[in-house]
C-alpha atoms as a PDB file:
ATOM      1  CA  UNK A   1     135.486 240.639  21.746  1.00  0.00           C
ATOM      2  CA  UNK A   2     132.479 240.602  18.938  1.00  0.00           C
ATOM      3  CA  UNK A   3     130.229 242.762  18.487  1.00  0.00           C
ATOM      4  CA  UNK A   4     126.501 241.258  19.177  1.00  0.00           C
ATOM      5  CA  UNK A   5     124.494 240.549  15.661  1.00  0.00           C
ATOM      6  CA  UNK A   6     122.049 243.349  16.732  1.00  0.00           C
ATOM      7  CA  UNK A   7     124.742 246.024  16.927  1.00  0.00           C
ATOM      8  CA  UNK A   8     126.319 244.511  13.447  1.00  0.00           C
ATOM      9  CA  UNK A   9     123.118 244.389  11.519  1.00  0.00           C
ATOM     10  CA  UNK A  10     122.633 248.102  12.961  1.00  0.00           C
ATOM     11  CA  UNK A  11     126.193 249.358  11.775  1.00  0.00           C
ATOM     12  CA  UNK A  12     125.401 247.174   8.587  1.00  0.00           C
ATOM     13  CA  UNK A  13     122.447 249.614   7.870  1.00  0.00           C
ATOM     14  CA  UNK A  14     123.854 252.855   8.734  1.00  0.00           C
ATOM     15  CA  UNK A  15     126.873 252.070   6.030  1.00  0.00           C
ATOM     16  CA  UNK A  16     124.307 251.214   3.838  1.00  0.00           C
ATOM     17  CA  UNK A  17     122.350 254.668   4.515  1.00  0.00           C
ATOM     18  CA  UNK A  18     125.933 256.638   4.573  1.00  0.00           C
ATOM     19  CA  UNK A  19     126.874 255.074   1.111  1.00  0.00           C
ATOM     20  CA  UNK A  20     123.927 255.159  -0.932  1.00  0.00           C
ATOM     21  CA  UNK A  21     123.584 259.217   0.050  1.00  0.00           C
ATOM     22  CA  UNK A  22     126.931 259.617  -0.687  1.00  0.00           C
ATOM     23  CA  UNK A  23     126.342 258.188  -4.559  1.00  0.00           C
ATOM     24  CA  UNK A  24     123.220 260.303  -4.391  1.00  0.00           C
ATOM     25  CA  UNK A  25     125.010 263.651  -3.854  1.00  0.00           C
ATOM     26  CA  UNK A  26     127.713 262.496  -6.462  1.00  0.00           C
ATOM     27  CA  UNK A  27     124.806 261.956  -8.736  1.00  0.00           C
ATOM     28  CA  UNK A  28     123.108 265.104  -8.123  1.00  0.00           C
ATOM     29  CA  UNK A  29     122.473 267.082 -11.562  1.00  0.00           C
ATOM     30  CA  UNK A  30     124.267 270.720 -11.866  1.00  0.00           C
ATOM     31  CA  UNK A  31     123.235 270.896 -15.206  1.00  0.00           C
ATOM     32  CA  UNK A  32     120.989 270.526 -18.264  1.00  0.00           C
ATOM     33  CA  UNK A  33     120.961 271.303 -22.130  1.00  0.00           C
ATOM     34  CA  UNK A  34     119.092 273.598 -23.439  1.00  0.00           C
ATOM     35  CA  UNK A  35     119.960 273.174 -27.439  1.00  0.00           C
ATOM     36  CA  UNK A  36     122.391 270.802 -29.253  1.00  0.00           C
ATOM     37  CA  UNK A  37     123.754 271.622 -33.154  1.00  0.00           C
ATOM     38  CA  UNK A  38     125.249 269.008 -34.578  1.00  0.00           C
ATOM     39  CA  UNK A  39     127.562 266.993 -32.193  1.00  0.00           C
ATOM     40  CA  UNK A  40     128.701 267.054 -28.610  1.00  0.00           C
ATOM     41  CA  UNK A  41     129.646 264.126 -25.969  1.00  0.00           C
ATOM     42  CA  UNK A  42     129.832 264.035 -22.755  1.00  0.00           C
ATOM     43  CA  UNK A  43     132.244 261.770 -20.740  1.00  0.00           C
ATOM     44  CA  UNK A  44     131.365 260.257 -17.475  1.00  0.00           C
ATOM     45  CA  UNK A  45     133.581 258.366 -15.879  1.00  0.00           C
ATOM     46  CA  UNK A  46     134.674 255.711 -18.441  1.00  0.00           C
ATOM     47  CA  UNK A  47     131.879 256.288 -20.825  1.00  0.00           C
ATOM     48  CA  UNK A  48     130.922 258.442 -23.119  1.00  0.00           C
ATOM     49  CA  UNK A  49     127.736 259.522 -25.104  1.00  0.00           C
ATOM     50  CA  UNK A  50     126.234 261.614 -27.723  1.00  0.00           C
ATOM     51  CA  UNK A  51     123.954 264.769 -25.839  1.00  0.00           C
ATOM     52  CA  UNK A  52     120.900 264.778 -26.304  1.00  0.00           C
ATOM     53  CA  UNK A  53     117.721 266.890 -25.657  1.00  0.00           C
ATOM     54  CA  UNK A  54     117.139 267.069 -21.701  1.00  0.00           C
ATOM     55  CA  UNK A  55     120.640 265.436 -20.789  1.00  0.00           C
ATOM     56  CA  UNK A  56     121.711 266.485 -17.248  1.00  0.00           C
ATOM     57  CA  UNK A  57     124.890 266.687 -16.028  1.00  0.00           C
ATOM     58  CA  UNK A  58     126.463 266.030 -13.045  1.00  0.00           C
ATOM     59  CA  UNK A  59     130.484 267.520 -11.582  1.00  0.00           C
ATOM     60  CA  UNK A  60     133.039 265.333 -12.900  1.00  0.00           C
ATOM     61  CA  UNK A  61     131.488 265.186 -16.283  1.00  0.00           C
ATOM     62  CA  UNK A  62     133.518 266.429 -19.680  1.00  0.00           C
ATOM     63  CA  UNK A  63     131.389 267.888 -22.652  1.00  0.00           C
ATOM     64  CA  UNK A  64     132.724 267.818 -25.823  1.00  0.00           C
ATOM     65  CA  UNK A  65     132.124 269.388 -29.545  1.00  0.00           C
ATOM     66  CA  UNK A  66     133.641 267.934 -32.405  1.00  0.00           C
ATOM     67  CA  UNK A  67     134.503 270.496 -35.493  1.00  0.00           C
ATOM     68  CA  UNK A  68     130.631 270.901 -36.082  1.00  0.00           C
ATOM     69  CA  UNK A  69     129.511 270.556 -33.103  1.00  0.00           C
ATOM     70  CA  UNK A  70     127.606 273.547 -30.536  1.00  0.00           C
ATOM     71  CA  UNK A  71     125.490 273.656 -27.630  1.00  0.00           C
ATOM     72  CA  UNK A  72     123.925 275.420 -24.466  1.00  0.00           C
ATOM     73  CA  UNK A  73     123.411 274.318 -21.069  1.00  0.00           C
ATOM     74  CA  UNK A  74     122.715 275.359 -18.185  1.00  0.00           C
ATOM     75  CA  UNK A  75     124.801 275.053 -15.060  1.00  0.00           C
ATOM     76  CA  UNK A  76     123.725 276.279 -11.708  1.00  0.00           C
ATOM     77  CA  UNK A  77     122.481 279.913 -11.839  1.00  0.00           C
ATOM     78  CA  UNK A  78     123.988 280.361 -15.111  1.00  0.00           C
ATOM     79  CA  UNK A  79     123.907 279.585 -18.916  1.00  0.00           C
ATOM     80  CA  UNK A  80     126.788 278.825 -20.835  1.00  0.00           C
ATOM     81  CA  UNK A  81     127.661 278.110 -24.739  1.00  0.00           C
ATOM     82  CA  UNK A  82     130.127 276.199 -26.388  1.00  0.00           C
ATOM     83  CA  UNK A  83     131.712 276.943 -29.621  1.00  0.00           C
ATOM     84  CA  UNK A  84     133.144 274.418 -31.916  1.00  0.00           C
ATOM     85  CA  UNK A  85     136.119 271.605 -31.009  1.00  0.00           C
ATOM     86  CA  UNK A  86     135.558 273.134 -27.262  1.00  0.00           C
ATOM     87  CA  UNK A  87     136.147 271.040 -24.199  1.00  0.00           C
ATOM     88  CA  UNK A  88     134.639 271.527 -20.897  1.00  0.00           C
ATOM     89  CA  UNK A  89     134.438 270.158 -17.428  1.00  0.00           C
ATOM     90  CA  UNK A  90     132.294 270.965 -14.616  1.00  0.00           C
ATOM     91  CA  UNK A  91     133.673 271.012 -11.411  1.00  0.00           C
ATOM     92  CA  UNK A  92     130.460 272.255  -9.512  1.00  0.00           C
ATOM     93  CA  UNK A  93     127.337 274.081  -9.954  1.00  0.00           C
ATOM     94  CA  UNK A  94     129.883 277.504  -9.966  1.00  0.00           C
ATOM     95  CA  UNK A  95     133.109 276.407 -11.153  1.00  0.00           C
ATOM     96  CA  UNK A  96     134.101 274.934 -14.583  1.00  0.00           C
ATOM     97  CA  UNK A  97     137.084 274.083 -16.411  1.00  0.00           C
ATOM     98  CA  UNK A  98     137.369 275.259 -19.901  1.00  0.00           C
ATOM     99  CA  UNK A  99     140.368 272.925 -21.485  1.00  0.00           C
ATOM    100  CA  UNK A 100     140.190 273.986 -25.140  1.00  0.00           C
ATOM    101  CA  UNK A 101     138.161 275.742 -27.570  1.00  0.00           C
ATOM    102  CA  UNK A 102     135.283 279.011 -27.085  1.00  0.00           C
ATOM    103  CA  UNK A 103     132.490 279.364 -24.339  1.00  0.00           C
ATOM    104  CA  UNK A 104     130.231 282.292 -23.624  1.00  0.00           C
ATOM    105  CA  UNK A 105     128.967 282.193 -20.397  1.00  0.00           C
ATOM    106  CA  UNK A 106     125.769 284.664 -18.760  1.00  0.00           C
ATOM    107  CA  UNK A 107     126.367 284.128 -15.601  1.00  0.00           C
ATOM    108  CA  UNK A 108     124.473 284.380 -12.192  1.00  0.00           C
ATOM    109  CA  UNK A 109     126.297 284.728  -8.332  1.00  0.00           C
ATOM    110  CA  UNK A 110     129.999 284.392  -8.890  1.00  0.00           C
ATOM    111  CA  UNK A 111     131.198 282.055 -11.517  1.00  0.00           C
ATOM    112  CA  UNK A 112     134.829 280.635 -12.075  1.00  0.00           C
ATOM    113  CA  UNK A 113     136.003 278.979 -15.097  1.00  0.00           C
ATOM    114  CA  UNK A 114     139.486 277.528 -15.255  1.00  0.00           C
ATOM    115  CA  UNK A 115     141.747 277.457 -17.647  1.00  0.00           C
ATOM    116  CA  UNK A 116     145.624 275.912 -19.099  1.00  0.00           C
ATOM    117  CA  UNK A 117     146.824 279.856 -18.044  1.00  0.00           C
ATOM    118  CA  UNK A 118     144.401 281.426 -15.361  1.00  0.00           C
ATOM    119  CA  UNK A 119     141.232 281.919 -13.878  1.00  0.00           C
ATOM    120  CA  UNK A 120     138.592 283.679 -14.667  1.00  0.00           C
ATOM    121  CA  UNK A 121     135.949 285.047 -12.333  1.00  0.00           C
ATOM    122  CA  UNK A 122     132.533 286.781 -13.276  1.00  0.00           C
ATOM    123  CA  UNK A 123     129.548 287.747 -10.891  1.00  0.00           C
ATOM    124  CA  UNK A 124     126.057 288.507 -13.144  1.00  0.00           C
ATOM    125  CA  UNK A 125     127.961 288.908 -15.906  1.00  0.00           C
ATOM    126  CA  UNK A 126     128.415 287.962 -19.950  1.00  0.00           C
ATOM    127  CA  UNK A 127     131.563 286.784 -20.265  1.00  0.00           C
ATOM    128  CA  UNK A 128     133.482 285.110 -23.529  1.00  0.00           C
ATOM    129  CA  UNK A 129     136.155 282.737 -22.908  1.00  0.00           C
ATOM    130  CA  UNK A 130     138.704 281.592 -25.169  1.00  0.00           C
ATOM    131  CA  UNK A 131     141.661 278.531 -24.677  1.00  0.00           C
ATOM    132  CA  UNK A 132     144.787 277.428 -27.439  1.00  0.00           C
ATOM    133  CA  UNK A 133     147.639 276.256 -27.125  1.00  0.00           C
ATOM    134  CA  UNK A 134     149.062 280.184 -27.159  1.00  0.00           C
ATOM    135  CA  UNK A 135     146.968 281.914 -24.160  1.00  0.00           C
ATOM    136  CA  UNK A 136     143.705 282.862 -22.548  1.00  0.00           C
ATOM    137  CA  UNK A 137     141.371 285.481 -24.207  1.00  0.00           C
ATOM    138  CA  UNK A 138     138.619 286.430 -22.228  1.00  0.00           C
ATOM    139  CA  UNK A 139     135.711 289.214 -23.803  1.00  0.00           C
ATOM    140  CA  UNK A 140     133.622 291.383 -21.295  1.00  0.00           C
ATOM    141  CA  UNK A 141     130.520 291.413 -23.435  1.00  0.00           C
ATOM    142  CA  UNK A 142     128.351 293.179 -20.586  1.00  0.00           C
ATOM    143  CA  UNK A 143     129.574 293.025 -16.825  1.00  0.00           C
ATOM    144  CA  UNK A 144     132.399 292.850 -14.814  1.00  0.00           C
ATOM    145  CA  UNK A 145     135.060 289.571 -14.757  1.00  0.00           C
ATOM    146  CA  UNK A 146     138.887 289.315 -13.946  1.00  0.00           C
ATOM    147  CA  UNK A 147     141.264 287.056 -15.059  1.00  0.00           C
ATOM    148  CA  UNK A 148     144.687 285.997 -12.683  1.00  0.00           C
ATOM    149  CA  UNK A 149     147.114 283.711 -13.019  1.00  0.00           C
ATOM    150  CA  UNK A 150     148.772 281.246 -10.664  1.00  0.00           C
ATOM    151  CA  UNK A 151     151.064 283.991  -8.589  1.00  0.00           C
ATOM    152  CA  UNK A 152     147.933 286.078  -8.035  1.00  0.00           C
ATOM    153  CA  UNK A 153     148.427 288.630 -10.847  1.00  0.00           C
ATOM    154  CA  UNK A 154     144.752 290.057 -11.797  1.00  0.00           C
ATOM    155  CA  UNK A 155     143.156 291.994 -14.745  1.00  0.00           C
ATOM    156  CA  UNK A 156     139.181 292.843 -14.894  1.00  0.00           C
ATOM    157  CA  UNK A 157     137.312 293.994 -17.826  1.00  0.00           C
ATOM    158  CA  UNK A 158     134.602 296.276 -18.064  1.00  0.00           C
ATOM    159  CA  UNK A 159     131.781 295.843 -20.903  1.00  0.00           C
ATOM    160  CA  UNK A 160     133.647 295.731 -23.910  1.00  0.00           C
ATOM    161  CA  UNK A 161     137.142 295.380 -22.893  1.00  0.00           C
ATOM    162  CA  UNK A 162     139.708 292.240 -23.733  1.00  0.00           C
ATOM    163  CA  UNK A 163     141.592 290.517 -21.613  1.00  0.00           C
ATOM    164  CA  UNK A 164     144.524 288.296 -23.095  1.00  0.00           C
ATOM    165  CA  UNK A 165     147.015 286.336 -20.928  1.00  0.00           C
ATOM    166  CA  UNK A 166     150.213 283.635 -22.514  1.00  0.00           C
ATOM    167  CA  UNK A 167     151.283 280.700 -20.726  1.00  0.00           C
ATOM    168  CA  UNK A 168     153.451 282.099 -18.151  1.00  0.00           C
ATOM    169  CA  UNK A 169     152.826 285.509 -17.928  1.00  0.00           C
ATOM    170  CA  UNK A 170     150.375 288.271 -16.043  1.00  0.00           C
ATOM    171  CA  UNK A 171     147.416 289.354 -17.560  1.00  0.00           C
ATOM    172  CA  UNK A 172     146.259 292.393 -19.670  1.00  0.00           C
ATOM    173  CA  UNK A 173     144.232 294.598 -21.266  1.00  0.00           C
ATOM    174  CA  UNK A 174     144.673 294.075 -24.652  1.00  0.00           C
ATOM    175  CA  UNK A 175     142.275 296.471 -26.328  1.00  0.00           C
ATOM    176  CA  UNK A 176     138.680 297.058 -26.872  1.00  0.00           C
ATOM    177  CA  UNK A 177     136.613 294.944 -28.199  1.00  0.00           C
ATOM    178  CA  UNK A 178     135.454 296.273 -31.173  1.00  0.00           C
ATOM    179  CA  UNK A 179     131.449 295.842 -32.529  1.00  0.00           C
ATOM    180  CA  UNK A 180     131.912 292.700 -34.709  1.00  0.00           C
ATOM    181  CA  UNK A 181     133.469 290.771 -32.284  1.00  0.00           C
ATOM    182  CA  UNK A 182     131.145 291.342 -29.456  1.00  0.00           C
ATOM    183  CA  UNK A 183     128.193 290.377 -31.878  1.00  0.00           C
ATOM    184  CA  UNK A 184     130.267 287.155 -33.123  1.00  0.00           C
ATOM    185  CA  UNK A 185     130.329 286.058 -29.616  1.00  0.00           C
ATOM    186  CA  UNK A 186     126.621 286.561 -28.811  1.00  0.00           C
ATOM    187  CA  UNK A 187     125.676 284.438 -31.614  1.00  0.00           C
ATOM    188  CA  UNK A 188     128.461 281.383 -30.447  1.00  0.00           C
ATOM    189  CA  UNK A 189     126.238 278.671 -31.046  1.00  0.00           C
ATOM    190  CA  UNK A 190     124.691 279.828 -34.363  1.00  0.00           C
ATOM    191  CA  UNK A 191     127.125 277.507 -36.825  1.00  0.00           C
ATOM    192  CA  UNK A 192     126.622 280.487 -39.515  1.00  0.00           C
ATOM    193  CA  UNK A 193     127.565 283.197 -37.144  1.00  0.00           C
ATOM    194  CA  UNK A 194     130.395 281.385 -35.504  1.00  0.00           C
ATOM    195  CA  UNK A 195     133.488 283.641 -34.121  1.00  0.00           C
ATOM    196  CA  UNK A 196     136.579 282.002 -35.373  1.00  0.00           C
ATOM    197  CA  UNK A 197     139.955 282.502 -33.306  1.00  0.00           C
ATOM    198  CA  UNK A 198     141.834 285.497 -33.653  1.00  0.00           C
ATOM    199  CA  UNK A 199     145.467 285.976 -33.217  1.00  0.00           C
ATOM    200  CA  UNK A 200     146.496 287.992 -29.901  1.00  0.00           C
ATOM    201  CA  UNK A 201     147.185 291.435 -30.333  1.00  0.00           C
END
Protein backbone atom coordinates (compact mmCIF):
# COMPACT_ATOMS: atom_id res chain seq x y z
CA UNK A 1 0.00 0.00 0.00
CA UNK A 2 1.41 3.76 -0.88
CA UNK A 3 1.92 6.15 1.11
CA UNK A 4 -0.49 9.35 0.32
CA UNK A 5 1.58 12.37 -1.55
CA UNK A 6 0.98 14.47 1.65
CA UNK A 7 2.75 12.02 3.94
CA UNK A 8 5.65 11.61 1.06
CA UNK A 9 6.21 15.26 0.46
CA UNK A 10 6.29 15.45 4.47
CA UNK A 11 8.97 12.56 4.85
CA UNK A 12 10.58 14.25 1.67
CA UNK A 13 11.19 17.40 3.87
CA UNK A 14 12.20 15.97 7.06
CA UNK A 15 15.20 13.99 5.02
CA UNK A 16 15.90 17.09 3.59
CA UNK A 17 16.05 18.90 7.19
CA UNK A 18 17.96 15.62 8.71
CA UNK A 19 20.61 15.80 5.84
CA UNK A 20 21.43 19.26 5.36
CA UNK A 21 22.09 19.48 9.49
CA UNK A 22 23.98 16.60 9.29
CA UNK A 23 26.53 18.36 6.51
CA UNK A 24 26.21 21.36 8.77
CA UNK A 25 27.67 19.69 11.90
CA UNK A 26 30.33 17.95 9.59
CA UNK A 27 31.11 21.41 8.45
CA UNK A 28 31.28 22.98 11.71
CA UNK A 29 34.81 24.84 12.23
CA UNK A 30 37.10 23.46 15.29
CA UNK A 31 39.70 25.55 14.23
CA UNK A 32 41.44 28.66 12.87
CA UNK A 33 45.05 30.02 12.07
CA UNK A 34 46.47 32.35 13.82
CA UNK A 35 50.02 32.84 11.78
CA UNK A 36 51.42 31.02 8.69
CA UNK A 37 55.54 31.09 7.80
CA UNK A 38 56.21 30.01 4.72
CA UNK A 39 54.12 26.92 3.61
CA UNK A 40 51.45 24.66 4.98
CA UNK A 41 48.33 22.72 3.26
CA UNK A 42 45.60 21.47 4.42
CA UNK A 43 43.76 18.40 2.94
CA UNK A 44 40.07 18.06 2.91
CA UNK A 45 38.68 15.33 1.61
CA UNK A 46 40.17 15.01 -1.91
CA UNK A 47 41.53 18.47 -2.09
CA UNK A 48 44.04 20.25 -0.94
CA UNK A 49 45.13 23.97 -0.46
CA UNK A 50 47.71 26.38 0.56
CA UNK A 51 46.61 28.07 4.38
CA UNK A 52 46.01 31.10 4.46
CA UNK A 53 45.25 34.00 6.92
CA UNK A 54 41.75 33.24 8.68
CA UNK A 55 41.46 29.55 7.25
CA UNK A 56 39.19 27.42 9.51
CA UNK A 57 39.27 24.03 9.91
CA UNK A 58 36.97 21.52 10.35
CA UNK A 59 37.62 17.33 11.95
CA UNK A 60 38.72 15.24 9.21
CA UNK A 61 41.05 17.82 7.88
CA UNK A 62 45.12 17.11 7.51
CA UNK A 63 47.55 20.19 7.86
CA UNK A 64 50.68 19.99 6.44
CA UNK A 65 54.30 21.88 6.46
CA UNK A 66 56.67 21.32 3.88
CA UNK A 67 60.61 21.69 4.94
CA UNK A 68 60.01 25.55 5.41
CA UNK A 69 56.95 25.59 6.36
CA UNK A 70 55.32 26.70 10.26
CA UNK A 71 52.18 27.73 11.68
CA UNK A 72 49.66 28.24 14.67
CA UNK A 73 46.14 27.53 15.04
CA UNK A 74 43.86 27.28 17.19
CA UNK A 75 41.74 24.26 17.96
CA UNK A 76 39.00 24.23 20.49
CA UNK A 77 40.15 25.65 23.87
CA UNK A 78 43.63 25.34 22.87
CA UNK A 79 46.55 26.65 20.67
CA UNK A 80 48.84 24.53 18.98
CA UNK A 81 52.19 24.97 16.71
CA UNK A 82 53.65 23.09 14.11
CA UNK A 83 57.23 22.72 13.39
CA UNK A 84 58.66 21.99 10.05
CA UNK A 85 57.74 18.73 7.58
CA UNK A 86 54.95 18.10 10.50
CA UNK A 87 51.69 16.40 9.74
CA UNK A 88 48.56 16.75 11.61
CA UNK A 89 44.97 15.71 11.73
CA UNK A 90 42.18 16.83 13.76
CA UNK A 91 39.91 14.47 14.94
CA UNK A 92 37.72 16.93 17.10
CA UNK A 93 37.80 20.12 18.86
CA UNK A 94 40.01 17.92 21.78
CA UNK A 95 41.65 15.22 20.03
CA UNK A 96 44.33 15.34 17.25
CA UNK A 97 46.53 13.10 15.50
CA UNK A 98 50.08 14.06 15.19
CA UNK A 99 51.49 11.63 12.17
CA UNK A 100 54.99 13.08 11.72
CA UNK A 101 57.11 15.90 12.55
CA UNK A 102 57.05 18.63 15.98
CA UNK A 103 53.92 20.36 17.61
CA UNK A 104 53.73 22.42 20.77
CA UNK A 105 50.52 22.52 22.05
CA UNK A 106 49.05 25.13 25.22
CA UNK A 107 46.32 23.48 25.92
CA UNK A 108 42.88 24.14 27.65
CA UNK A 109 40.31 21.16 29.33
CA UNK A 110 41.87 17.84 28.50
CA UNK A 111 43.58 17.46 25.22
CA UNK A 112 44.68 14.14 23.40
CA UNK A 113 47.00 13.95 20.59
CA UNK A 114 47.70 10.65 18.91
CA UNK A 115 50.46 9.31 17.71
CA UNK A 116 52.36 6.06 15.40
CA UNK A 117 53.41 4.80 19.33
CA UNK A 118 50.95 6.28 22.02
CA UNK A 119 48.83 8.79 23.33
CA UNK A 120 49.35 11.64 24.85
CA UNK A 121 47.02 13.43 27.24
CA UNK A 122 47.40 17.05 28.75
CA UNK A 123 44.77 19.12 30.82
CA UNK A 124 45.86 23.20 30.93
CA UNK A 125 49.01 22.35 30.05
CA UNK A 126 52.25 23.22 27.55
CA UNK A 127 53.08 20.29 26.09
CA UNK A 128 55.84 19.48 23.11
CA UNK A 129 55.24 16.63 20.95
CA UNK A 130 57.55 14.92 18.80
CA UNK A 131 56.88 11.80 15.94
CA UNK A 132 59.83 9.71 13.59
CA UNK A 133 60.03 6.86 12.40
CA UNK A 134 62.09 5.75 15.86
CA UNK A 135 59.52 6.82 18.80
CA UNK A 136 57.45 9.41 20.57
CA UNK A 137 59.15 12.30 22.52
CA UNK A 138 56.93 14.29 24.40
CA UNK A 139 58.43 17.71 26.57
CA UNK A 140 56.46 18.96 29.72
CA UNK A 141 57.30 22.59 29.17
CA UNK A 142 54.85 23.79 32.09
CA UNK A 143 51.96 21.37 33.32
CA UNK A 144 51.09 18.03 33.71
CA UNK A 145 50.61 15.33 30.51
CA UNK A 146 51.07 11.44 30.27
CA UNK A 147 51.90 9.45 27.56
CA UNK A 148 50.56 5.37 27.24
CA UNK A 149 50.74 3.07 24.81
CA UNK A 150 48.28 0.59 23.34
CA UNK A 151 48.34 -2.11 26.47
CA UNK A 152 47.67 0.77 28.86
CA UNK A 153 51.26 1.39 30.05
CA UNK A 154 51.44 5.24 31.30
CA UNK A 155 54.21 7.84 32.05
CA UNK A 156 53.38 11.68 33.10
CA UNK A 157 55.74 14.48 33.16
CA UNK A 158 55.96 17.24 35.39
CA UNK A 159 57.30 20.81 34.11
CA UNK A 160 60.44 20.05 32.67
CA UNK A 161 60.58 16.40 32.46
CA UNK A 162 60.89 14.09 29.03
CA UNK A 163 59.00 11.52 28.13
CA UNK A 164 60.35 9.13 25.27
CA UNK A 165 58.53 5.95 24.11
CA UNK A 166 59.86 3.31 20.75
CA UNK A 167 57.51 1.55 18.67
CA UNK A 168 56.57 -1.27 20.78
CA UNK A 169 57.53 -0.57 24.04
CA UNK A 170 56.21 1.27 27.52
CA UNK A 171 56.97 4.62 28.17
CA UNK A 172 59.61 6.58 30.22
CA UNK A 173 61.19 9.15 31.78
CA UNK A 174 64.03 9.83 29.93
CA UNK A 175 65.63 12.78 31.67
CA UNK A 176 65.16 16.38 32.30
CA UNK A 177 64.78 18.65 30.02
CA UNK A 178 67.48 20.80 30.16
CA UNK A 179 67.16 25.00 29.57
CA UNK A 180 67.93 25.11 25.80
CA UNK A 181 65.59 22.73 24.86
CA UNK A 182 62.63 24.01 26.69
CA UNK A 183 63.36 27.54 25.10
CA UNK A 184 63.82 25.82 21.48
CA UNK A 185 60.40 24.53 21.85
CA UNK A 186 58.70 27.78 22.94
CA UNK A 187 59.95 29.49 19.98
CA UNK A 188 58.64 26.30 17.40
CA UNK A 189 57.35 28.44 14.87
CA UNK A 190 60.14 31.07 14.76
CA UNK A 191 62.13 29.47 11.46
CA UNK A 192 65.45 31.01 13.17
CA UNK A 193 64.81 29.48 16.51
CA UNK A 194 63.61 26.17 15.25
CA UNK A 195 64.33 22.92 17.60
CA UNK A 196 65.77 20.34 15.35
CA UNK A 197 65.30 16.50 16.34
CA UNK A 198 67.40 15.02 18.78
CA UNK A 199 68.41 11.48 19.09
CA UNK A 200 66.71 9.52 22.15
CA UNK A 201 68.67 9.21 25.07
Amino acid sequence: MGCPLGQLSFLSLVCCVFLSSTALLAETPVGAVKSVRLNAFVERGSNETPVEWRHQFVSGDTIRTDANGRMSLTVGNSTVSLGESTELRILGSDRLQLLRGSMRMSTGPKVEVETTHGIVSAEKADVAVQVSETGTQVVCIEGLAALRNSTGQTESCLSGELLVMRPGTAPRQAQLADFRTVALWKNITDPDQAPEFQPFP
